[in-house]
Protein backbone atom coordinates (compact mmCIF):
# COMPACT_ATOMS: atom_id res chain seq x y z
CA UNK A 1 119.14 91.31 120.37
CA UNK A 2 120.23 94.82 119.43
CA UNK A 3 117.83 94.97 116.23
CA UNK A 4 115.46 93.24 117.97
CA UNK A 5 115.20 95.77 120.56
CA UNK A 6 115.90 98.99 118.61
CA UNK A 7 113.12 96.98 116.42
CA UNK A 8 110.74 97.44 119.69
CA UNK A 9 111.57 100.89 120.44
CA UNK A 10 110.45 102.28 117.49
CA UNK A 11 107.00 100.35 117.23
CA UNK A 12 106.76 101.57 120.35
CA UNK A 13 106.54 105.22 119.33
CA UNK A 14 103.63 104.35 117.17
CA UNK A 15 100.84 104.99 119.22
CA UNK A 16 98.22 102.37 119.26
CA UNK A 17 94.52 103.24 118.94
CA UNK A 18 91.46 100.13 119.53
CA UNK A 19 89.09 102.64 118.00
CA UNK A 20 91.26 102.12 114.38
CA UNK A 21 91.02 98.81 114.46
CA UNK A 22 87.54 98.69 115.45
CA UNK A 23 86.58 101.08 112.58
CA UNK A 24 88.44 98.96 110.20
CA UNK A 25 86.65 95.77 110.63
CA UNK A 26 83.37 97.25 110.94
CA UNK A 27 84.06 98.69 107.75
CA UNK A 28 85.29 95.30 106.48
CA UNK A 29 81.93 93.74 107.64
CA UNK A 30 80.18 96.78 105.18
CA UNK A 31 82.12 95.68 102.30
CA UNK A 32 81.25 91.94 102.62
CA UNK A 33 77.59 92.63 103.24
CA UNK A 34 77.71 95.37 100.10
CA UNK A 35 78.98 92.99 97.58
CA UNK A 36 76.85 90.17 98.22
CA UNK A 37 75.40 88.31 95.20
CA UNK A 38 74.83 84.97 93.92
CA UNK A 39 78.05 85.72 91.32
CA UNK A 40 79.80 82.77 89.90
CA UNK A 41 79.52 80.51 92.71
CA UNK A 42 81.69 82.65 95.13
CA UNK A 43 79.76 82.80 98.56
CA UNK A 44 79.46 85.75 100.44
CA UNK A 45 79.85 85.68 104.30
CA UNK A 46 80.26 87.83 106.94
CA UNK A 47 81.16 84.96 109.31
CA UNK A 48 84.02 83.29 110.53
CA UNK A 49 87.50 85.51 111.47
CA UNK A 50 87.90 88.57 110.34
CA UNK A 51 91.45 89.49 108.73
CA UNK A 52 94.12 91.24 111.08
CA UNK A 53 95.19 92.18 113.21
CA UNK A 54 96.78 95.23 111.62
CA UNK A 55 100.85 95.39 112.22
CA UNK A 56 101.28 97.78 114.84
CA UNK A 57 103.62 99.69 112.81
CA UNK A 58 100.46 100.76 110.60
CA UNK A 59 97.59 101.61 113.67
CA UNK A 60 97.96 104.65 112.97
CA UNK A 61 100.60 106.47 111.33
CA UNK A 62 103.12 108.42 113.61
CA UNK A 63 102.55 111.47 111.83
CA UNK A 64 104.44 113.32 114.86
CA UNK A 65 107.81 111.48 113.52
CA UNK A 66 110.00 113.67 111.07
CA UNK A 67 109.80 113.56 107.28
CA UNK A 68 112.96 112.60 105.38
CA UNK A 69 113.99 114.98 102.93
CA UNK A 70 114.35 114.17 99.24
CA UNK A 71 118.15 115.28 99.84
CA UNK A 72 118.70 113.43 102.45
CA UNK A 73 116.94 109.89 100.47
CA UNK A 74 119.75 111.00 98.11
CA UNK A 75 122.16 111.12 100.17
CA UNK A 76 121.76 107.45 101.94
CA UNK A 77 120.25 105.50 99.22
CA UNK A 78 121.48 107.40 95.45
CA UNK A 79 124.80 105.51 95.13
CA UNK A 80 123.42 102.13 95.82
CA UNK A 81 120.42 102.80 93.41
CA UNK A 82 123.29 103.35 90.65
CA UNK A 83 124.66 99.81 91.59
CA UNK A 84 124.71 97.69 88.21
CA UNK A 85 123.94 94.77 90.52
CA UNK A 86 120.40 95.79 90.49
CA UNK A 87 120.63 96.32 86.35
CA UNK A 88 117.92 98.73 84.87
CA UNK A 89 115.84 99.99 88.02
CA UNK A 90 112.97 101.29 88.72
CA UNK A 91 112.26 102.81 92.05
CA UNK A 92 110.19 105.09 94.39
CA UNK A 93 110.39 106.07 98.17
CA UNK A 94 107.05 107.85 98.92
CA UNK A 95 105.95 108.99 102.72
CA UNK A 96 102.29 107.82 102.67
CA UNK A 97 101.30 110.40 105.18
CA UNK A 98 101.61 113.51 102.64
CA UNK A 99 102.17 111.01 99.32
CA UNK A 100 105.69 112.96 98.89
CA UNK A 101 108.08 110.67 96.86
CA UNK A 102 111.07 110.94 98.55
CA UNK A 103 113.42 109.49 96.15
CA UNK A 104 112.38 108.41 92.32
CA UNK A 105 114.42 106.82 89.72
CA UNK A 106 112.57 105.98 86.76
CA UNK A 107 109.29 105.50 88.62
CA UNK A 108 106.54 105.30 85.75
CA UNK A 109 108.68 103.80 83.61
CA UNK A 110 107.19 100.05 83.25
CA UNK A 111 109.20 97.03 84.22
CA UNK A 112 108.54 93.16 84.48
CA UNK A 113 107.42 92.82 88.26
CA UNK A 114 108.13 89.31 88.84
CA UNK A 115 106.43 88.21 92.04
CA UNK A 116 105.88 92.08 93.07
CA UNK A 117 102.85 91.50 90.39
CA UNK A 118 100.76 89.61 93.50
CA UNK A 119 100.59 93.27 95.34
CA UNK A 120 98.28 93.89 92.62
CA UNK A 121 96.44 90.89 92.67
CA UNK A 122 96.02 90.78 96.01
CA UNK A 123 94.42 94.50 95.81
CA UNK A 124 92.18 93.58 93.34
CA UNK A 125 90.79 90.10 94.65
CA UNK A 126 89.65 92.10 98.12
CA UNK A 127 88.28 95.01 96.07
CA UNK A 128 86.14 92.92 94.13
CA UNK A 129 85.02 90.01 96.17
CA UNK A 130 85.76 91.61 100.05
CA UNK A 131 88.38 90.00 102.19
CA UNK A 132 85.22 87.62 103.69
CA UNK A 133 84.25 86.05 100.41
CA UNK A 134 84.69 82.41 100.32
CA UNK A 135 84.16 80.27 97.16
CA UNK A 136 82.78 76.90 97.29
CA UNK A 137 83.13 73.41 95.68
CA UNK A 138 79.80 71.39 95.23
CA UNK A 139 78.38 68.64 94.35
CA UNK A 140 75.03 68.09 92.52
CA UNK A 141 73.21 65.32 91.02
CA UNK A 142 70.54 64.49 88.47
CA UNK A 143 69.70 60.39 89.00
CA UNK A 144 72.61 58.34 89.03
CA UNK A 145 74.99 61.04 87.72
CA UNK A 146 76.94 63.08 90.25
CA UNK A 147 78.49 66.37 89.27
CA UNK A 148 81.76 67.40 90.84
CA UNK A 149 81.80 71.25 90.19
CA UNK A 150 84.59 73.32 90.81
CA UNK A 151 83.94 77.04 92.10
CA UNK A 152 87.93 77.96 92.31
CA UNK A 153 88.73 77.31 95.74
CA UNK A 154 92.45 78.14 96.21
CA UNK A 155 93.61 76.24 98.83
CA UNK A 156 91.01 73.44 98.64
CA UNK A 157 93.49 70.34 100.59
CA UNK A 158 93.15 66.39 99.96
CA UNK A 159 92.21 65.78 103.84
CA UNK A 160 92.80 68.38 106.08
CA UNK A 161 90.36 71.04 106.88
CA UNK A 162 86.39 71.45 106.39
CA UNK A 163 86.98 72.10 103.23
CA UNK A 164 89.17 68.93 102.13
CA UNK A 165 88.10 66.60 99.16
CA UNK A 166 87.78 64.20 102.04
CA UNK A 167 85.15 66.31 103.74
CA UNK A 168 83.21 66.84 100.45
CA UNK A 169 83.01 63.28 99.67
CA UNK A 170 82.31 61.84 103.26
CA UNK A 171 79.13 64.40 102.94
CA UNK A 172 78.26 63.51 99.53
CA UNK A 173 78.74 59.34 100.55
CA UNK A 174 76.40 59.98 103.37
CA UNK A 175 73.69 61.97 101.18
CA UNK A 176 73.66 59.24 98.74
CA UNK A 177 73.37 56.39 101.05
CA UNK A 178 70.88 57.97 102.30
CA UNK A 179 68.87 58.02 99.60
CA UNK A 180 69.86 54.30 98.69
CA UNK A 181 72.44 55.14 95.95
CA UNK A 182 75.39 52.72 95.90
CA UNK A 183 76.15 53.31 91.78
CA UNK A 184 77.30 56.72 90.04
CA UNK A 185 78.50 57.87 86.71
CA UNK A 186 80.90 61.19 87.68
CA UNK A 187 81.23 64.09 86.08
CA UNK A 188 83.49 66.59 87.16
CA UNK A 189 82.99 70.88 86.16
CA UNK A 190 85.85 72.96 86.06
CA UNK A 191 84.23 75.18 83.38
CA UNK A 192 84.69 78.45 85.83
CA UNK A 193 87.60 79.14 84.67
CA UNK A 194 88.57 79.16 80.54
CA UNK A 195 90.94 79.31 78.22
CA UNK A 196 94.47 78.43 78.19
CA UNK A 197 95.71 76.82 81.95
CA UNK A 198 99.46 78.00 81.51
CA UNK A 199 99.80 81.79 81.12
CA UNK A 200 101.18 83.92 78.37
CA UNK A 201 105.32 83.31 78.61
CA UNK A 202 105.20 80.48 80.93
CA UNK A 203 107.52 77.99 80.15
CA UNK A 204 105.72 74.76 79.53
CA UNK A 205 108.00 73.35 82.02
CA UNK A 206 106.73 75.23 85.17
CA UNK A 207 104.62 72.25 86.25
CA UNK A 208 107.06 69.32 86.10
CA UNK A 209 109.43 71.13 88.02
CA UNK A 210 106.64 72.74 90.50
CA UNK A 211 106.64 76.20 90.20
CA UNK A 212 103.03 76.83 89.14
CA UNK A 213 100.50 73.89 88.35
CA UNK A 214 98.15 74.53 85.16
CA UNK A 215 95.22 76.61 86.44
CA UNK A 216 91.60 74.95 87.05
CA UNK A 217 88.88 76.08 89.05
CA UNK A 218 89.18 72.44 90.44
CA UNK A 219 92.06 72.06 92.18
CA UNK A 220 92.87 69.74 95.05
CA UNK A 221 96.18 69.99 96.85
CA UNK A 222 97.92 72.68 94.21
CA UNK A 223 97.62 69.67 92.14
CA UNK A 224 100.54 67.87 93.25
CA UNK A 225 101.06 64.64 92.00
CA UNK A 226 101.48 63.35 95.13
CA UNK A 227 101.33 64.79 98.56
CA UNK A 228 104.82 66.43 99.57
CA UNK A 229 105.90 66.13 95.94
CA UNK A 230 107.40 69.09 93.74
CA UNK A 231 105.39 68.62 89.92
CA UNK A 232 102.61 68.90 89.43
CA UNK A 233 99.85 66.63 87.20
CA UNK A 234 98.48 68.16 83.78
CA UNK A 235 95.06 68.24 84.68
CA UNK A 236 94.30 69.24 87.67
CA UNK A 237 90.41 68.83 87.58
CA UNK A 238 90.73 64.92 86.01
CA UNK A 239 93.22 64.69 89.63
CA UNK A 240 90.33 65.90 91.68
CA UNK A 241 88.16 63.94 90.45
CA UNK A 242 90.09 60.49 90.67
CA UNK A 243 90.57 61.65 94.05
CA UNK A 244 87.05 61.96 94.72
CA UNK A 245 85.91 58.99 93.30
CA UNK A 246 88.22 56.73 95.25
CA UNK A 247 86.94 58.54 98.65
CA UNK A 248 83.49 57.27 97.78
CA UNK A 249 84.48 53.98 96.58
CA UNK A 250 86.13 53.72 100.43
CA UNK A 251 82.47 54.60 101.30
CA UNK A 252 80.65 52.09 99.52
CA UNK A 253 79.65 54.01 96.37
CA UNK A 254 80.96 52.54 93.18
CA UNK A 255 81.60 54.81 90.42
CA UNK A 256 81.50 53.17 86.91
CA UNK A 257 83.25 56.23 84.58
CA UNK A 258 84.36 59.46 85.13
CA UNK A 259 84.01 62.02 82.55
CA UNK A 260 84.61 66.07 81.76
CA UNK A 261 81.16 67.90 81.04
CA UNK A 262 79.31 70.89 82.36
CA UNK A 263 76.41 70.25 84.93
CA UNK A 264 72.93 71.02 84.35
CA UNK A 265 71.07 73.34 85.52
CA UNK A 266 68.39 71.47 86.95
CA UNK A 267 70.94 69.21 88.89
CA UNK A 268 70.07 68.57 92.60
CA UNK A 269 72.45 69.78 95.10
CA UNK A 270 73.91 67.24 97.63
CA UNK A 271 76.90 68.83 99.29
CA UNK A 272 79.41 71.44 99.07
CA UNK A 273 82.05 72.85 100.98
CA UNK A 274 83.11 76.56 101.25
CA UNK A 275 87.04 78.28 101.09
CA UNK A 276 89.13 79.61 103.40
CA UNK A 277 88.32 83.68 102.81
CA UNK A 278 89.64 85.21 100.73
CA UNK A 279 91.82 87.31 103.80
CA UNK A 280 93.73 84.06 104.59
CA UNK A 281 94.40 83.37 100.07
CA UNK A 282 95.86 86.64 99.98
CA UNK A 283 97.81 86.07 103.34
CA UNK A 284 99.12 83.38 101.90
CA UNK A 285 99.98 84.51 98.42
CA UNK A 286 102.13 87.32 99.88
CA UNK A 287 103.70 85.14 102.74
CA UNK A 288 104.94 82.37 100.91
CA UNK A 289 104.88 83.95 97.15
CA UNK A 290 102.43 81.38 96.32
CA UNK A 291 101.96 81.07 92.61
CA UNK A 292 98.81 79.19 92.36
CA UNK A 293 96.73 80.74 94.72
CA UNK A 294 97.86 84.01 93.11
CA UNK A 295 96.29 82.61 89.47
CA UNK A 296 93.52 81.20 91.15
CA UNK A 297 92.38 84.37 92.65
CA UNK A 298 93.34 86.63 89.75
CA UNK A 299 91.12 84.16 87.62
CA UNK A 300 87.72 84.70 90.64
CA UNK A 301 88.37 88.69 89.83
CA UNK A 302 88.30 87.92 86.09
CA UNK A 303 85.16 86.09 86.22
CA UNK A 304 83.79 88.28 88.88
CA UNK A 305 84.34 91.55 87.52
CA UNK A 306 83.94 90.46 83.43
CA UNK A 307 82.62 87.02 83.53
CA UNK A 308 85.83 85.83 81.44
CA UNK A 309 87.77 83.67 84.14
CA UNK A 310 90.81 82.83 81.71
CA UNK A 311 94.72 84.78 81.94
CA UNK A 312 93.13 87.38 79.14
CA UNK A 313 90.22 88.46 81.25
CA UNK A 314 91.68 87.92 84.77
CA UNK A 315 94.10 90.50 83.31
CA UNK A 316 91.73 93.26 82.15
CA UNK A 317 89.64 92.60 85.37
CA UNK A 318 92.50 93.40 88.21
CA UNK A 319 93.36 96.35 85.86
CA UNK A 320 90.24 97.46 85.21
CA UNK A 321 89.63 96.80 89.47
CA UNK A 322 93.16 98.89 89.93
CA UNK A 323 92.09 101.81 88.17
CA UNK A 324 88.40 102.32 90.08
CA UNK A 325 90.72 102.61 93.13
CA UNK A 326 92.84 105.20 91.68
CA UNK A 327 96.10 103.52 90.73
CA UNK A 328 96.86 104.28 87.30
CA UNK A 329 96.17 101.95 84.34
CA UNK A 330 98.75 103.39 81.90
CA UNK A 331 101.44 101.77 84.49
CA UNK A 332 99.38 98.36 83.50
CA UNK A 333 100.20 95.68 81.27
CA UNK A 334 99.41 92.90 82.92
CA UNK A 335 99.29 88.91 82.12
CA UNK A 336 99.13 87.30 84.89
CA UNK A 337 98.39 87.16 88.00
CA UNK A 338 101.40 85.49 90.32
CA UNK A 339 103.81 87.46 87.98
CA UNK A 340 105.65 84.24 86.50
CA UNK A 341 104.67 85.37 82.77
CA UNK A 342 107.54 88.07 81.12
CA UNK A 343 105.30 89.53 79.54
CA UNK A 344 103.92 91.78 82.67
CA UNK A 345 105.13 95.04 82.92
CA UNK A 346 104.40 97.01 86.13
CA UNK A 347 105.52 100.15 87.11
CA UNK A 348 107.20 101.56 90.91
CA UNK A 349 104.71 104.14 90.67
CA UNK A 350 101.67 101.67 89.95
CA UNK A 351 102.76 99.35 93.15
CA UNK A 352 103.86 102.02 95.40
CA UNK A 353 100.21 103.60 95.03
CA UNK A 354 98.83 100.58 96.29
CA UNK A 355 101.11 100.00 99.05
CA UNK A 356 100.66 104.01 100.18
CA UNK A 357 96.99 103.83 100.29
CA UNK A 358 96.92 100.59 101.97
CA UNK A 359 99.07 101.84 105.07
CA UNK A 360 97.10 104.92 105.11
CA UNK A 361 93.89 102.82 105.09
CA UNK A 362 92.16 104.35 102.23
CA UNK A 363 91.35 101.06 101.28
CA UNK A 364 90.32 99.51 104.89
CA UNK A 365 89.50 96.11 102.50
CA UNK A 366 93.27 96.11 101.84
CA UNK A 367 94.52 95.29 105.08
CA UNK A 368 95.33 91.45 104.36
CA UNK A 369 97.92 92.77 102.13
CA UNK A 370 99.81 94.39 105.06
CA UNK A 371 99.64 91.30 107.44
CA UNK A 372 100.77 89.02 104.46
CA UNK A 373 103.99 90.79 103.69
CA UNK A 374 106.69 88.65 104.60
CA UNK A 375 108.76 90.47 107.69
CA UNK A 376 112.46 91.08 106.78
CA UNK A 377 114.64 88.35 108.91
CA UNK A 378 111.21 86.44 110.35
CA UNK A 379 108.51 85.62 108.29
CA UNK A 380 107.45 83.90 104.31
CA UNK A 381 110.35 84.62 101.40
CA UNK A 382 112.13 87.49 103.74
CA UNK A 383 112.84 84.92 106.55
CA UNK A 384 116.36 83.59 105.69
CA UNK A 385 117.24 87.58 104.69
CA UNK A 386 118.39 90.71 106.09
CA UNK A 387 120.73 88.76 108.52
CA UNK A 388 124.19 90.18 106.76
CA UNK A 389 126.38 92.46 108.42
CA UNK A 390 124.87 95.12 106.40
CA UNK A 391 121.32 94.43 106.33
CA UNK A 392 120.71 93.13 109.88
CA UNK A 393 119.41 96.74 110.92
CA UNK A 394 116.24 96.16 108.24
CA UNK A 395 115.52 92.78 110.22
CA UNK A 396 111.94 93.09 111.71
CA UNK A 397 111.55 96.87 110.76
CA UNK A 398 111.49 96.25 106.77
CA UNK A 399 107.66 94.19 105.73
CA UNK A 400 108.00 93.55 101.73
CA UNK A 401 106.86 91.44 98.36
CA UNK A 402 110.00 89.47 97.12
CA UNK A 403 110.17 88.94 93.63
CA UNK A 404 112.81 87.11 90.95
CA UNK A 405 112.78 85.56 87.84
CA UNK A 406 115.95 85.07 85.29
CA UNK A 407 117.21 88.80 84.78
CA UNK A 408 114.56 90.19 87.28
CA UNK A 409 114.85 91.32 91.27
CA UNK A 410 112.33 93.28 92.39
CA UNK A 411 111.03 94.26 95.71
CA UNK A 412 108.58 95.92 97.72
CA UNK A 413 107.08 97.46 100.80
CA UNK A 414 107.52 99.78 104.04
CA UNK A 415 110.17 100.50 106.48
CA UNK A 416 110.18 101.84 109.66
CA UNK A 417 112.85 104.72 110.11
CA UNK A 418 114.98 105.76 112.97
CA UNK A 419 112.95 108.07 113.63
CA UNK A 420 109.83 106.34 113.33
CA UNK A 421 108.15 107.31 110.01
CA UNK A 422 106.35 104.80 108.00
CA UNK A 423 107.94 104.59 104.54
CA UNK A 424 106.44 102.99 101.36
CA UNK A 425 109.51 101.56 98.75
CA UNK A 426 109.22 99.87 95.52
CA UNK A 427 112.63 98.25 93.11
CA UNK A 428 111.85 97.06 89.90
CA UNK A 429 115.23 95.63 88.91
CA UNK A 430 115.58 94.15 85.00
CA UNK A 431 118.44 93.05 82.73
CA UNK A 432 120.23 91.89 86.31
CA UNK A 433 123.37 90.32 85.73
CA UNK A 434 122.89 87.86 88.82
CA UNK A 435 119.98 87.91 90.59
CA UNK A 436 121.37 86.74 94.11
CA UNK A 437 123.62 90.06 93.99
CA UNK A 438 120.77 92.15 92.69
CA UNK A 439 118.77 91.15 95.19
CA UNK A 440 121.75 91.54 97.90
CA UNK A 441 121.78 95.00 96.80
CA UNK A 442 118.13 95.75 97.17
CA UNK A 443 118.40 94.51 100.89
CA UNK A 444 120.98 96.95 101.48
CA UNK A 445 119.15 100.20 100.35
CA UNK A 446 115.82 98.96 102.05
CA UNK A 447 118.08 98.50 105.47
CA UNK A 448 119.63 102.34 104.34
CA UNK A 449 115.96 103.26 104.68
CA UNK A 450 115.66 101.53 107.44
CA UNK A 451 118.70 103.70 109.14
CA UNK A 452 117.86 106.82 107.52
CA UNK A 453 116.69 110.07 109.49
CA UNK A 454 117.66 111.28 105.97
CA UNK A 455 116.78 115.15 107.56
């Protein structure tokens, strides 16, 4: 209750202002309607919800609350950052008010991100398609042959939601009955998306034991084998489309053989169904560190921004994306997007640019990144943290990206101070000895923030 409450008091010193928030969606609105286009089957709307609302911490920035001092960051947080729990670290404490790094420790050095990587994912899939984009799945025909056609929806479910496979095939069952069609040959597009479906230094394991499925632009229920289940099936597309076809055989349309191919383009349209927007991917992504929405979208960018949806031009497309909105490329090497492959290396500078010009709302588009991070104590991959003896002060006040793979801790985000300043922080931990303690570690400088006047 103490946290909790000393966790109200200080959003209550951020003053709240309607006009903000009002400004940013309008402005979210202008993006949508600027990048509409008929681009690689992505739809552009401006309906439906719009992304928010903003954390109050971030509408708008006390800038009336004292600055830490770079001797006083010192002070609280240099010992722990010397910890060889957290192995060979990278990190940066910037106030995103005056973008005055507070504390740096090998900042532009480049590291492997681990999950951290899906910041910069996230940043580039709003940049490039708008928080509002939706893709969509169709279906087309052209006689008796029905096209299944993926469009790299990344949350497309098996039944629930308007855009299910269930929904999709009720509304193509009905259009064909219509027309008197009770006999199809299926073929089913994924050609969106090319190239290789597990990224470079993925272990060929990942989808057995369910922590990434192969990527398709036609993917039904993260391509589990079956509902609830862990591993996922090699294919996901050849899944979707056994899927399909046995909702329209429970509709009366028989389908003889179903076969891979690319549809034409003089195919007939007879039903589609649209994503959730982009806003709720991303809010996902960052929530629950999801690794195949985080491919799916970074594949849309690569196709969007390059035409080349694959892990090679996904990867030059969110840097290339990155760079337009200032954040510096030579901090870039990038191979995927979810951050599973070793061969990314990111640097605390890179992220923490991102993260500062997303609280200051440079980059009003960017706002689904701040309502996805996972809340320290509550909320996604920070909810079973921060509830130590030592890190229970960072519960509530502390909103950051987890990240870990085998020798690699990382994490990243903002902090509310005692005295009410907005903080950016970024830790880019390699060569770990344990992750569990590196990560134990990280929690307890991000709560030192947390406690830190630091005058």
């Amino acid at each position: 209750m103490a946290t909790q409450s000393r966790a109200l008091g200080r959003t209550c010193q951020v003053t709240f202002s309607v006009m903000i928030i009002s400004t940013i969606l309008a402005l979210f609105s202008m993006v949508s309607v600027a990048l509409t286009g008929p681009a690689f089957g992505v739809i552009p709307t401006v309906d439906g919800p719009p992304p928010g609302p903003i954390p109050s911490e971030y509408r708008p920035l006390n800038q009336r609350a004292p600055i830490p001092t770079p001797t006083g960051v010192d002070r609280a947080i240099g010992k722990l950052s010397q910890d060889p729990t957290v192995g060979a670290l990278s990190m940066l404490v910037v106030d995103p008010i005056t973008g005055k790094e507070l504390f740096a420790e090998k900042a532009t050095k480049r590291r492997t991100p681990a999950s951290v990587n899906k910041v910069l994912t996230a940043a580039a899939v709003l940049s490039s398609l708008g928080p509002l984009y939706r893709t969509t799945t169709k279906v087309t025909r052209q006689g008796d042959q029905v096209f299944l056609i993926g469009g790299g929806d990344p949350m497309m479910s098996r039944t629930k939601g308007t855009n299910s496979l269930k929904a999709l095939a009720q509304a193509t069952a009905d259009r064909l009955l219509m027309s008197g069609t009770k006999s199809i040959a299926l073929t089913y597009d994924d050609s969106l998306f090319t190239g290789p479906a597990l990224g470079p230094g993925w272990k060929s394991s990942y989808p057995k034991l369910g922590v990434a499925a192969p990527v398709s632009a036609l993917t039904v229920g993260a391509a589990r084998v079956r509902p609830g289940a862990s591993a996922r099936v090699d294919d996901p597309a050849q899944q979707s489309a056994q899927l399909f076809a046995q909702r329209l055989k429970k509709k009366g349309i028989a389908v003889r053989k179903i076969d891979r191919g690319k549809a034409p383009t003089g195919s007939v349209a007879v039903a589609s169904v649209q994503s959730e927007t982009m806003a709720a991917a991303v809010d996902l992504m960052l929530s629950d560190s999801d690794n195949d929405v985080a491919e799916i979208l970074a594949h849309l960018v690569g196709v969007r921004v390059n035409g080349d949806g694959s892990f090679f031009g996904s990867s030059r497309a969110v840097t290339s994306v990155l760079a337009s909105q200032g954040v510096n490329a030579t901090g870039l090497r990038l191979a995927d997007g979810s951050g599973l492959s070793t061969k990314n290396r990111v640097s605390a500078a890179a992220v923490a640019k991102v993260l500062t010009e997303m609280v200051r709302g440079d980059q009003p588009e960017w706002a689904s990144i701040a309502t996805g991070l996972p809340v320290a104590g509550r909320t996604g991959t920070l909810a079973d943290r921060f509830d130590s003896k030592g890190t229970k002060a960072g519960a509530e006040v502390i909103r950051a990206k987890t990240g870990s793979l085998t020798g690699v801790s990382s994490l990243a985000g903002t902090v509310l101070d005692e005295s009410g300043r907005l903080l950016v922080f970024v830790m880019l931990g390699n060569d770990v000895p344990s992750v569990y303690t590196a990560r134990n570690t990280m929690d307890r400088i991000a709560t030192k923030l947390a406690k830190c006047g630091c005058a």
